[in-house]
Protein backbone atom coordinates (compact mmCIF):
# COMPACT_ATOMS: atom_id res chain seq x y z
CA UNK A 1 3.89 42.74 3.69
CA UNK A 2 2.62 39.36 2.42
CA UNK A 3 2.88 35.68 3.82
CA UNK A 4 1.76 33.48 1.77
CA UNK A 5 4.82 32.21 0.89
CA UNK A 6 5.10 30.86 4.17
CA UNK A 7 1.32 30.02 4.54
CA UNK A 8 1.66 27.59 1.16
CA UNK A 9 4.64 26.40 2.22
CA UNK A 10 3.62 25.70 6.23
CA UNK A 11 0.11 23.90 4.38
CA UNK A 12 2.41 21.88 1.91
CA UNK A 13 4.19 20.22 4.65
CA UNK A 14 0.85 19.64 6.47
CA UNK A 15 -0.24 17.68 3.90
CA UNK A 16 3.28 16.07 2.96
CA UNK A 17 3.20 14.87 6.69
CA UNK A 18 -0.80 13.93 6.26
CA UNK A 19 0.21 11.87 3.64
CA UNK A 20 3.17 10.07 5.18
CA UNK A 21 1.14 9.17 8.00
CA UNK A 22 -1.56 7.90 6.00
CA UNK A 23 0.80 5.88 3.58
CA UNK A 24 3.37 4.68 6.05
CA UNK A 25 1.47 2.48 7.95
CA UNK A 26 0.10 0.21 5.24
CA UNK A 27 4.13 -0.04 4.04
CA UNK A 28 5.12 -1.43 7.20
CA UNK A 29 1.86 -3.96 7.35
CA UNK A 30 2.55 -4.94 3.75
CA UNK A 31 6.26 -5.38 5.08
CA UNK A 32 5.34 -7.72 8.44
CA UNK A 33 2.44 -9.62 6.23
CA UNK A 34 5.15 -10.61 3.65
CA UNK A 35 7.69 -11.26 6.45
CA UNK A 36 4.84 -13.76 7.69
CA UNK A 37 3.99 -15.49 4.66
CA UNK A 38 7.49 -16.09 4.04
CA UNK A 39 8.18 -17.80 7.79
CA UNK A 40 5.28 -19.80 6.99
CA UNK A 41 6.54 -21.17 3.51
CA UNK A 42 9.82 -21.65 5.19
CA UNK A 43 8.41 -23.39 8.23
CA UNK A 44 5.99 -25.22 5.96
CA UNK A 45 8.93 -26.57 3.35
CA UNK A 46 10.83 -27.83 6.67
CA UNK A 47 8.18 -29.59 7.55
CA UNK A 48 7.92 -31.27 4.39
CA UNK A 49 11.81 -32.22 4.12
CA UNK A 50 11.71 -33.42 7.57
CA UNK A 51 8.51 -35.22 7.32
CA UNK A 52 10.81 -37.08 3.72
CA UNK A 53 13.87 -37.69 6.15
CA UNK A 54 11.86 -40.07 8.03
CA UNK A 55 11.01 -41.54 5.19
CA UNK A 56 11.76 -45.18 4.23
CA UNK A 57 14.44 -45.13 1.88
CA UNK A 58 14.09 -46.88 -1.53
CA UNK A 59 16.82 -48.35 -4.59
């Protein structure tokens, strides 16, 4: 009687799960660094349209 069905299968999930935890990580820091950079634009371009609200108006 053989296993190595089970022993390929049991070392391809190993290394599925090896992966994942390798890879999901830098998907969720790629994820909050974009969230970031996008606040800051955001934050930045109200800054700016507040900053021309004060602003002396001209004709």
């Amino acid at each position: 009687m053989t296993y190595i069905e089970y022993v390929v299968a049991a070392y391809a999930v190993f290394a599925a799960v090896l992966a994942w935890d390798f890879v999901a990580p830098r998907i969720r820091t790629a994820q909050l660094l974009r969230a970031v950079r996008l606040l800051a634009s955001r934050r930045a371009a109200a800054t700016t349209v507040a900053a021309d609200d004060t602003a002396e108006l001209t004709r």
